[in-house]
Protein backbone atom coordinates (compact mmCIF):
# COMPACT_ATOMS: atom_id res chain seq x y z
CA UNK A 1 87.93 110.69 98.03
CA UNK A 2 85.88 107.91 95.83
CA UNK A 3 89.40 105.72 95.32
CA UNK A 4 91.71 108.83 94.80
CA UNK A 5 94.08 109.87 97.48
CA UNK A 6 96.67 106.97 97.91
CA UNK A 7 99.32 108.61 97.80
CA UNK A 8 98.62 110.05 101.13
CA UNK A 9 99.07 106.43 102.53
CA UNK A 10 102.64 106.20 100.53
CA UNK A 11 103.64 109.00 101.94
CA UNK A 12 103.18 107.70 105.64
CA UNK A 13 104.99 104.84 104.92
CA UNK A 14 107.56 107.22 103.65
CA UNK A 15 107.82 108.78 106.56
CA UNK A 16 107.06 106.19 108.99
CA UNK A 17 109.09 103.09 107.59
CA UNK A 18 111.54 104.85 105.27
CA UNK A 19 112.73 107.70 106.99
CA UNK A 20 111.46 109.95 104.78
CA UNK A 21 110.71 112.87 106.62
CA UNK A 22 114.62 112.77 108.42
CA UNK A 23 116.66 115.09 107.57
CA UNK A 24 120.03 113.68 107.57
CA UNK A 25 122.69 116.05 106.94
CA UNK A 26 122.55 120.53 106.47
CA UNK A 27 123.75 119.57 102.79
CA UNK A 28 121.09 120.07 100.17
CA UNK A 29 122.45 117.77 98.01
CA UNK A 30 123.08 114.79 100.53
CA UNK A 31 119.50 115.43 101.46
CA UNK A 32 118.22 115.14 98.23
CA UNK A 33 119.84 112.38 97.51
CA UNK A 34 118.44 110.90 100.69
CA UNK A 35 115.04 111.57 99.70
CA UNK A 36 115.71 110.14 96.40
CA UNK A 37 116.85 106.88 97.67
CA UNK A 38 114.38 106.60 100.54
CA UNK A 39 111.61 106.54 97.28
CA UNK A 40 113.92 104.20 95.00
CA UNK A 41 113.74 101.70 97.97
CA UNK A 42 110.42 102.04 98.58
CA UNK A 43 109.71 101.24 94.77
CA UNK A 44 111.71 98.24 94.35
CA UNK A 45 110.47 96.55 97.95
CA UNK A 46 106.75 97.06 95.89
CA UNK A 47 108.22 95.50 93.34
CA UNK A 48 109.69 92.80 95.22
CA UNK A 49 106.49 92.48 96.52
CA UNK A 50 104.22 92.29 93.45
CA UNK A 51 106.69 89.54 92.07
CA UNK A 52 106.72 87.49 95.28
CA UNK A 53 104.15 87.62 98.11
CA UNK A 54 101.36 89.90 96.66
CA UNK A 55 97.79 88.86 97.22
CA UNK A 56 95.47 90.15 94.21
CA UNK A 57 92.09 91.85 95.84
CA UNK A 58 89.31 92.89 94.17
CA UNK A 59 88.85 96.08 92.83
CA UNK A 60 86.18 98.78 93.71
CA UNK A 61 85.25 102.26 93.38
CA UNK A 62 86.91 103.35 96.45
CA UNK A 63 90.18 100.83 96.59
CA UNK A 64 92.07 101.12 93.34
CA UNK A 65 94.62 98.95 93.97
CA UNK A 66 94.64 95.35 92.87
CA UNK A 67 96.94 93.83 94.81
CA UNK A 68 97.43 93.47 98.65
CA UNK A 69 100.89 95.13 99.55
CA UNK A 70 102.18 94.68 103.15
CA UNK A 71 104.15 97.94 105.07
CA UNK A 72 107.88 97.96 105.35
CA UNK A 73 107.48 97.73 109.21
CA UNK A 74 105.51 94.34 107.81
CA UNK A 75 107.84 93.02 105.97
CA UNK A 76 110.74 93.58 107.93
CA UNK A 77 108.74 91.81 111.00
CA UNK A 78 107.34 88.35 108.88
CA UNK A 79 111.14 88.22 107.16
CA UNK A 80 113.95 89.31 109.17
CA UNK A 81 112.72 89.07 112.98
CA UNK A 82 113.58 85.43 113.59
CA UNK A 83 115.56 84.43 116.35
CA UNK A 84 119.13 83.47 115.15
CA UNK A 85 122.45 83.36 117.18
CA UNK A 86 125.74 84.61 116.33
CA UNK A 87 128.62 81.58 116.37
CA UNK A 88 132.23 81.51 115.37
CA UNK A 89 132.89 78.39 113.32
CA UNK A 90 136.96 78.23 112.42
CA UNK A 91 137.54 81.32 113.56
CA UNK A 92 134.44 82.74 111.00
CA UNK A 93 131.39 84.33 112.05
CA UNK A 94 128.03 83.42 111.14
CA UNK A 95 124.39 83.67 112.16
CA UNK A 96 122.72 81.10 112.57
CA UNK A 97 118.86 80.97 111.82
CA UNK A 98 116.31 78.93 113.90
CA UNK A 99 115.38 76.54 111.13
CA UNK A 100 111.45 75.67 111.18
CA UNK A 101 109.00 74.85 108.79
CA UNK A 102 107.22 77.89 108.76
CA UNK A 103 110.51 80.12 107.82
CA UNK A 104 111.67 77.56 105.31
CA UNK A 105 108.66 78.11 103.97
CA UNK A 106 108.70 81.60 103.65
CA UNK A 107 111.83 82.33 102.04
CA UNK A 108 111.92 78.92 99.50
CA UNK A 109 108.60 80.10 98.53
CA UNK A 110 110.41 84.10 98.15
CA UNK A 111 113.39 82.35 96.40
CA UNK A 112 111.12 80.62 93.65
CA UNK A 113 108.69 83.77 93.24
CA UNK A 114 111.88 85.52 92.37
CA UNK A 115 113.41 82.68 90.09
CA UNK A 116 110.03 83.06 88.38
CA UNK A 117 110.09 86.68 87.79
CA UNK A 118 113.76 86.80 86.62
């Protein structure tokens, strides 16, 4: 497809991560609306992405793109599967992380990408 055809690969992430392809409710509208917002999210989690945790690649004929963008199914693995319990401090529940390096890491370095880019 000499570099063309990308949007083939959006499209399965779409459907695949986003729910794209679900058809929620027998209301045009509703499912529109779905549809719309499944693509809105998808959009601003690339954005997140390109102002936070996106490796720059090098270009060629066949891959267009110039950065390195992880999947939703990614993303949602390496930030929000970390073990954590549930607790009731003073009556008020809260989850609690597991605190290590590695996670600290991750999100101070998410947190100042983001200061950064606002």
């Amino acid at each position: 497809m000499n570099g063309r055809g990308v949007q083939e690969k959006i499209f399965a992430e779409l459907k695949s991560g986003y729910a794209y392809d679900c058809v929620p409710t027998n209301d045009y509208r509703a499912n529109t609306a779905w549809q719309k917002l499944n693509i809105i999210s998808h959009n601003l989690m690339t954005s997140m992405q390109l102002a936070t945790t996106a490796v720059p690649k090098r270009r060629s004929t066949k891959r267009t793109r110039s950065f390195l963008l992880r999947t939703i199914r990614t993303i949602r693995f390496e930030w929000l599967t970390h073990a954590a319990r549930l607790t009731r401090t003073n009556g008020i529940r809260s989850l609690r992380l597991l605190d290590t390096p590695k996670i600290r890491e991750t999100y101070q370095d998410i947190s100042d990408r983001l200061a950064k880019a606002a």
